[in-house]
Protein backbone atom coordinates (compact mmCIF):
# COMPACT_ATOMS: atom_id res chain seq x y z
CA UNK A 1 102.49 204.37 -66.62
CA UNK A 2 106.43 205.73 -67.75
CA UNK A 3 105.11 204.43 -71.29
CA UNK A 4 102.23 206.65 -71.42
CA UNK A 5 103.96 209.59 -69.73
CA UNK A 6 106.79 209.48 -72.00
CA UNK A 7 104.06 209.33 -74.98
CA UNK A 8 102.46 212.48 -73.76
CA UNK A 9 105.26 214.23 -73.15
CA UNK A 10 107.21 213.47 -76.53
CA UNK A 11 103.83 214.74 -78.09
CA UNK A 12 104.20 218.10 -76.33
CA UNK A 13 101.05 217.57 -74.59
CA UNK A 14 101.77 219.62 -71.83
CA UNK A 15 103.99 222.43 -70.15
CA UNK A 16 105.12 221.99 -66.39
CA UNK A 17 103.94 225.98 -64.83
CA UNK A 18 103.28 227.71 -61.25
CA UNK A 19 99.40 227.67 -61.44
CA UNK A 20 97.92 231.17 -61.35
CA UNK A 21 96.50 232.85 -58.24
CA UNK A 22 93.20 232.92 -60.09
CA UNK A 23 92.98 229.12 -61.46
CA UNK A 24 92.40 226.24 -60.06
CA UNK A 25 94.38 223.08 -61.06
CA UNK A 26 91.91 220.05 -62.12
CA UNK A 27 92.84 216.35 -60.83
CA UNK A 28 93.92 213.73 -62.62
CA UNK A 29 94.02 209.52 -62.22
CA UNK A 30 94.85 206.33 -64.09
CA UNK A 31 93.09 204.01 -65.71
CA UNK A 32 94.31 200.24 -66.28
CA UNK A 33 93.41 198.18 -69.05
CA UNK A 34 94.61 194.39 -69.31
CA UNK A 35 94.57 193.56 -73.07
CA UNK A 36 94.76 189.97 -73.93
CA UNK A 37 95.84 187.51 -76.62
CA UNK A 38 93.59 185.81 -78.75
CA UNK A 39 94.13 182.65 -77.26
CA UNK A 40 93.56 184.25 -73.72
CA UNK A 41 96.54 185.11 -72.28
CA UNK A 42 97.97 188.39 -71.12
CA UNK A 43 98.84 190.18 -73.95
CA UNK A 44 99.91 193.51 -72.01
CA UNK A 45 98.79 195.86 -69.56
CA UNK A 46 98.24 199.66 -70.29
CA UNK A 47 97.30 202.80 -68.43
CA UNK A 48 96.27 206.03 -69.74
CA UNK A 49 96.64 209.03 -68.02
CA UNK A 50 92.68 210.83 -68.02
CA UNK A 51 92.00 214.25 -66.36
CA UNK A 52 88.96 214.28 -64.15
CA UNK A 53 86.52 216.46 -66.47
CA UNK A 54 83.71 216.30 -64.30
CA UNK A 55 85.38 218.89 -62.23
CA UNK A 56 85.54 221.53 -65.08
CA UNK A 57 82.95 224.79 -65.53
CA UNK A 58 81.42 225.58 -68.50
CA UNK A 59 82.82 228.91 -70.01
CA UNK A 60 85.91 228.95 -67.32
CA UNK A 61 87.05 225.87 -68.40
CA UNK A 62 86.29 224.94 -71.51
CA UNK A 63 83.49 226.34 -74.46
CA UNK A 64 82.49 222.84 -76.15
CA UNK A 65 82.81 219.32 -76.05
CA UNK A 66 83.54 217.49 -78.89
CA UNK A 67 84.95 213.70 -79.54
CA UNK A 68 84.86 212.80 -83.13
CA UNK A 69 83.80 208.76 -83.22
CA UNK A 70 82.86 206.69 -86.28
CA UNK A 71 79.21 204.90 -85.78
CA UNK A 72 78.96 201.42 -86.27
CA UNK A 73 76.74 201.37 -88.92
CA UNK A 74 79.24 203.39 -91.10
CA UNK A 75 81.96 200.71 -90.41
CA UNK A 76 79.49 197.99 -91.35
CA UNK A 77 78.89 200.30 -94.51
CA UNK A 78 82.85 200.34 -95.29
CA UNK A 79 83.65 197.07 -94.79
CA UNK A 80 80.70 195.84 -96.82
CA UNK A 81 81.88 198.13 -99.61
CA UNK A 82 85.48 196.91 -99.36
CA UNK A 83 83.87 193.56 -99.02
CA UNK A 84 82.07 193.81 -103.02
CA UNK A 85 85.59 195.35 -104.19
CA UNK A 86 87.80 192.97 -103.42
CA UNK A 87 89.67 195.78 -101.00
CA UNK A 88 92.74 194.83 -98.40
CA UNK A 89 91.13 196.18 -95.40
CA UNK A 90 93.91 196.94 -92.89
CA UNK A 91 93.49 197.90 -89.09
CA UNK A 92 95.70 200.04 -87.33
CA UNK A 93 96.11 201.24 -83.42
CA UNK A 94 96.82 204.83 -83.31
CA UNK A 95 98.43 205.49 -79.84
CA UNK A 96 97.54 208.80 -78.40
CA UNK A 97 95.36 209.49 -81.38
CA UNK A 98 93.49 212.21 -79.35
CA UNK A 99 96.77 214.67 -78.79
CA UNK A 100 95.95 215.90 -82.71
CA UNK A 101 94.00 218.36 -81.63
CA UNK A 102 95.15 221.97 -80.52
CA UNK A 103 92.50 223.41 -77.39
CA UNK A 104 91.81 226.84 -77.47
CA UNK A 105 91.02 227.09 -73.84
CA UNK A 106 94.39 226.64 -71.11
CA UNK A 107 93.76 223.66 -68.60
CA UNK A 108 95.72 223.32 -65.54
CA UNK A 109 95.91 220.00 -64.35
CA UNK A 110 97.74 218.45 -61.24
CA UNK A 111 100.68 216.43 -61.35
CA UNK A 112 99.62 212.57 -62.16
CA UNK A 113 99.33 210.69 -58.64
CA UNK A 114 102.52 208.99 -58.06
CA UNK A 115 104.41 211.94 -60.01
CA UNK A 116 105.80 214.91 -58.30
């Protein structure tokens, strides 16, 4: 959890303010993930920090929703492409990937649980 923290705060992801009189701070939790070696054994454990968007309202909130993905027929596209070229395909883990993005909308959210 200090990993991820220390990620999204080296990003600048957020600012630490007194919430307004007229907001209303949205929650926050963690979510564990146990990745795992090819031959089956424990790899590493991560968390990410998520905020609990269920709890937003349209127009106060936030405008849109948007999360750009890739389908999987256009990877099966790609890779058959790099496939007939002879291409080095290469993967890569982007950490924090999603931070890229500026919001145009300010969203108050409560201190992680666990974090003061």
């Amino acid at each position: 959890m200090n990993v991820e923290l220390n990620a999204l705060e080296a990003n600048g992801t957020w600012d630490i303010v007194t919430l307004p009189s007229n907001k209303q701070a949205i929650g926050s939790k963690w979510v564990y993930k146990t990745k795992y070696n090819l031959d089956g054994s424990i790899e590493r454990y991560k968390s990410r920090l998520v905020i609990l968007g269920y709890k937003q309202v349209h127009g106060i909130d936030f405008t849109e929703t948007f999360a750009p993905v890739a389908k999987l027929t256009t990877i099966r596209a790609l890779l058959a492409v790099a496939a007939m070229q002879d291409w080095i395909v290469c993967q890569m883990d982007v950490s924090n990937a999603f931070l890229n993005d500026d919001l145009d909308e300010i969203v108050y959210m409560k201190m992680p649980p666990g974090y003061t």
